[in-house]
N, C-alpha and C. Protein backbone atom coordinates (compact mmCIF):
# COMPACT_ATOMS: atom_id res chain seq x y z
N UNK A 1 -23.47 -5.04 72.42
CA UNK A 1 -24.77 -5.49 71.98
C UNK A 1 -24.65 -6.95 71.53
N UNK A 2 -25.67 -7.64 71.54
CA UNK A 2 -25.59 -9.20 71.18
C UNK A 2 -25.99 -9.05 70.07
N UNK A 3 -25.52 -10.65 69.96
CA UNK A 3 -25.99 -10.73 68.30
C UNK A 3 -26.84 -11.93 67.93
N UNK A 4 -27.80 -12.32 67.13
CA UNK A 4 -28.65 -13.06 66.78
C UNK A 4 -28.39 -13.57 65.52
N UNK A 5 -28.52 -14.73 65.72
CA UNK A 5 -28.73 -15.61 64.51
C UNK A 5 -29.87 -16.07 63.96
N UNK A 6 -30.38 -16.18 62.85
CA UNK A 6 -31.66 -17.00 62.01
C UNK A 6 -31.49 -17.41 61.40
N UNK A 7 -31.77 -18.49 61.23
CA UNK A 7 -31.45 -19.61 60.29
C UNK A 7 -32.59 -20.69 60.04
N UNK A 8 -33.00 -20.54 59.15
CA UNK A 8 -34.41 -21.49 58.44
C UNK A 8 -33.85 -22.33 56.81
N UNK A 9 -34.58 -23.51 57.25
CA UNK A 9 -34.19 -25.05 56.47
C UNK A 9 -34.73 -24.57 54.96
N UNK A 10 -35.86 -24.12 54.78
CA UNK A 10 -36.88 -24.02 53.67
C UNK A 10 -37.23 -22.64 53.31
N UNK A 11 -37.57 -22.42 52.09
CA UNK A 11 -38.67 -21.36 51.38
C UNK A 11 -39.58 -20.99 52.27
N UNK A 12 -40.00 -22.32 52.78
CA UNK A 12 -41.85 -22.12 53.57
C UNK A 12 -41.03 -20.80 55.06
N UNK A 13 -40.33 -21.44 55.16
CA UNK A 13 -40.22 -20.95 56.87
C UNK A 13 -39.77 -19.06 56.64
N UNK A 14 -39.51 -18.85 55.26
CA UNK A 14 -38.75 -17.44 54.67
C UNK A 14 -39.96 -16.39 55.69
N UNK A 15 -41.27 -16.42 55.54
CA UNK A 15 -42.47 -16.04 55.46
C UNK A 15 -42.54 -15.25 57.32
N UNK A 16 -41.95 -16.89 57.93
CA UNK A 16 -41.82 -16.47 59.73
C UNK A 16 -40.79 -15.78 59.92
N UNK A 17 -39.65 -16.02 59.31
CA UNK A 17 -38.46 -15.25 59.24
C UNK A 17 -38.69 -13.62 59.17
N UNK A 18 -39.29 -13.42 58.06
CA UNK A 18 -39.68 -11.72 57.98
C UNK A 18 -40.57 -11.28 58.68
N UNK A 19 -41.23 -11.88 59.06
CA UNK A 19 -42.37 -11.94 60.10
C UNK A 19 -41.58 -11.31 61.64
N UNK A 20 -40.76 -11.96 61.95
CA UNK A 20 -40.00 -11.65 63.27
C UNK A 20 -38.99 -10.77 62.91
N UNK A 21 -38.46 -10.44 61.65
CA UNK A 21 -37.84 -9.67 61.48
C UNK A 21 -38.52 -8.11 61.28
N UNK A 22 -39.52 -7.82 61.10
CA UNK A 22 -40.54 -6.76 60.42
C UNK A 22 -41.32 -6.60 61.92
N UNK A 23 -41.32 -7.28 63.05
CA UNK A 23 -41.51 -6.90 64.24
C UNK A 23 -41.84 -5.53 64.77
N UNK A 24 -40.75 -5.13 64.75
CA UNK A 24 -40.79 -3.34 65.44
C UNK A 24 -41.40 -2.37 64.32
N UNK A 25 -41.29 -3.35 62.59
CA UNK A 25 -42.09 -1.86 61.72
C UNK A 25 -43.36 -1.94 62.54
N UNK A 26 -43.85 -3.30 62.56
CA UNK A 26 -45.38 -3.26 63.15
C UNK A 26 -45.83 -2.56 64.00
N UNK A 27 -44.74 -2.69 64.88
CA UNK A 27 -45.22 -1.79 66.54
C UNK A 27 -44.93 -0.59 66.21
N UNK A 28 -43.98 0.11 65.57
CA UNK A 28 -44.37 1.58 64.69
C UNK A 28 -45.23 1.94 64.33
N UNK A 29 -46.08 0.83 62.94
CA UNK A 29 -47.12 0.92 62.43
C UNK A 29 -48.32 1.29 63.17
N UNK A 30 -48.62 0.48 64.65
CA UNK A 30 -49.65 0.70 65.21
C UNK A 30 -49.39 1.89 66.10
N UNK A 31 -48.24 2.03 66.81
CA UNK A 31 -47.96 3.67 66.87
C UNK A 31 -48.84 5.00 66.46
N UNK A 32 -47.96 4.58 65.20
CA UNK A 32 -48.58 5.56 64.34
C UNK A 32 -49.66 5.74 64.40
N UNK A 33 -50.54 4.67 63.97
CA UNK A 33 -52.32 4.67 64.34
C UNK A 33 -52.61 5.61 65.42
N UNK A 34 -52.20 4.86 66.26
CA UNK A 34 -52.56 5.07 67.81
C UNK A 34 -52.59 7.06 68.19
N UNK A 35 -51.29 7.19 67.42
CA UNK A 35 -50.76 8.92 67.81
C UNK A 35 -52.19 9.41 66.44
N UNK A 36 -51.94 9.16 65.35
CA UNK A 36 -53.15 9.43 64.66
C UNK A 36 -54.61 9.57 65.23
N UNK A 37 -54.99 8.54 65.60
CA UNK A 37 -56.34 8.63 66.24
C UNK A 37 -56.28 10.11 67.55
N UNK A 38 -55.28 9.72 68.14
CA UNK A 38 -55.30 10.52 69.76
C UNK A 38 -55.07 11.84 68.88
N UNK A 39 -54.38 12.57 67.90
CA UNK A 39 -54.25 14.06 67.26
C UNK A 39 -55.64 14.00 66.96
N UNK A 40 -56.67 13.11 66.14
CA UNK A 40 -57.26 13.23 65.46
C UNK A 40 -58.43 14.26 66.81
N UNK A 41 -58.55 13.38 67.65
CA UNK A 41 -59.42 13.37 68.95
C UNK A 41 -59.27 14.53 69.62
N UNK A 42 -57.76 15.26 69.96
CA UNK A 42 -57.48 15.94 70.46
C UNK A 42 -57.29 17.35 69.95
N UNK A 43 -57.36 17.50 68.89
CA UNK A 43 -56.95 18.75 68.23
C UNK A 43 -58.04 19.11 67.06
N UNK A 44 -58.77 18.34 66.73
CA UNK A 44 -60.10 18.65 65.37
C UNK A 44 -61.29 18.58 66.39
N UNK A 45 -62.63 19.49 65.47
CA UNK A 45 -63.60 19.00 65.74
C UNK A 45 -64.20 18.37 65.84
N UNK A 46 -64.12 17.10 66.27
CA UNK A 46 -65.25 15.83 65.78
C UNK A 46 -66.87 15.50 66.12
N UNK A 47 -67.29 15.06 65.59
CA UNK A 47 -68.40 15.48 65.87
C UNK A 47 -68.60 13.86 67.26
N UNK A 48 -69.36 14.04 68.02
CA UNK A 48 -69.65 13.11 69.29
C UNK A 48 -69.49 11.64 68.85
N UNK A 49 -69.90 11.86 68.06
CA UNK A 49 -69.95 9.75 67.06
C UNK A 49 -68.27 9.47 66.85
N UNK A 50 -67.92 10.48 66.02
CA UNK A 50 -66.47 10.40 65.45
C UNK A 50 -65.63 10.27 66.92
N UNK A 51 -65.42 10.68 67.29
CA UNK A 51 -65.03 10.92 68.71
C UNK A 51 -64.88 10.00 69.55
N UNK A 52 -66.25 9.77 69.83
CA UNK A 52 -66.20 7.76 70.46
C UNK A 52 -65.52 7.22 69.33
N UNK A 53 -65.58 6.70 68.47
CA UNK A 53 -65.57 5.83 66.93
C UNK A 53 -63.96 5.35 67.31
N UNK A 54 -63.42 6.73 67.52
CA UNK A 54 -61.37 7.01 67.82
C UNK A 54 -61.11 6.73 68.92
N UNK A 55 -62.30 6.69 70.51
CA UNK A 55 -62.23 6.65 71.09
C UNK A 55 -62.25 4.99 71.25
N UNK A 56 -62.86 4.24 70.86
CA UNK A 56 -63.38 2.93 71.13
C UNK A 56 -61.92 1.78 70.30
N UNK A 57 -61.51 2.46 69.30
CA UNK A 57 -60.46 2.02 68.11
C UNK A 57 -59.07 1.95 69.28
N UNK A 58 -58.98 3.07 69.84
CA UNK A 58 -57.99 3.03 70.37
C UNK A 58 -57.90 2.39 71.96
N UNK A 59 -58.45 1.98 72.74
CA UNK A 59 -59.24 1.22 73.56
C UNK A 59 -58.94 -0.48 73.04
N UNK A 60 -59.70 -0.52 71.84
CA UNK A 60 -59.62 -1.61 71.38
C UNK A 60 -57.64 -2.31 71.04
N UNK A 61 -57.61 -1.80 70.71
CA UNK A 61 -56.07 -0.93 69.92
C UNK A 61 -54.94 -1.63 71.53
N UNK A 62 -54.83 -1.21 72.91
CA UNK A 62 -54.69 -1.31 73.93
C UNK A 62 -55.20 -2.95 74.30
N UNK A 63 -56.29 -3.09 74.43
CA UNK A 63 -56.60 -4.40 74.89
C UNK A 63 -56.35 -5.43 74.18
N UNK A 64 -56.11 -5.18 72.53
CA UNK A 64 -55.28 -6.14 71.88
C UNK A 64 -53.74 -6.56 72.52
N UNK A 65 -52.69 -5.11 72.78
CA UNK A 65 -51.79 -4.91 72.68
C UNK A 65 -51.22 -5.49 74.42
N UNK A 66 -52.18 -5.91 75.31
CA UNK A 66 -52.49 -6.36 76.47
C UNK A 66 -52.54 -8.06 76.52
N UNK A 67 -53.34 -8.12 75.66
CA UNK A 67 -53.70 -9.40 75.21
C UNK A 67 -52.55 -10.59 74.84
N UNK A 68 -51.63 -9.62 73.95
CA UNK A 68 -50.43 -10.28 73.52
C UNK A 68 -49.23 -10.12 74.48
N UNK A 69 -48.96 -9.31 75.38
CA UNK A 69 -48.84 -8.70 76.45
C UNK A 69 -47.57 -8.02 75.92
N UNK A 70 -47.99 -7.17 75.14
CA UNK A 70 -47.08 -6.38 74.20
C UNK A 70 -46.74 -4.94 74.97
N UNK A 71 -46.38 -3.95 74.58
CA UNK A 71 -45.98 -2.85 74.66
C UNK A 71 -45.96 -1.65 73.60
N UNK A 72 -46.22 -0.55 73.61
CA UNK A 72 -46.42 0.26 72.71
C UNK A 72 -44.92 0.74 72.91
N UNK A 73 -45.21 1.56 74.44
CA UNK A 73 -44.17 2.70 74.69
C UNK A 73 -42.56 1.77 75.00
C-alpha cells in the first residue's frame, strides 16, 4: 500500500487538511442517508407525499454525487 504525505505551512490550512482527511466519514455519512431513506421507502408505510419527499431526496442525493463525479458504491 502507498503512503501519503500532508503537510500544511499554517493554522489556516489545518481546516483543508481535515477536510480531506474526514473524506470517506462523509461518503459514509451520505451512505447512511441514502440506505436510510431507501429502508424508510421500502419497508414502512408511507403515505404518497412521504414517499416522493424520500423519493426526490434521494434522486437529488445522486445528481449531487454525479455532479462532483463522485461515487457512493
Amino acid at each position: 500500500m502507498g503512503k501519503v504525505t500532508l503537510e500544511f505551512d499554517s493554522v489556516e490550512e489545518a481546516e483543508d487538511i481535515r477536510n480531506a482527511l474526514d473524506g470517506y466519514k462523509w461518503k459514509l455519512a451520505l451512505w447512511d442517508l441514502d440506505q436510510h431513506l431507501r429502508n424508510e421507502m421500502k419497508f414502512n408505510n408511507l403515505s404518497n407525499e412521504k414517499y416522493k419527499a424520500f423519493e426526490e431526496v434521494r434522486e437529488k442525493i445522486r445528481e449531487f454525487i454525479n455532479d462532483y463525479q463522485l461515487q457512493l458504491d
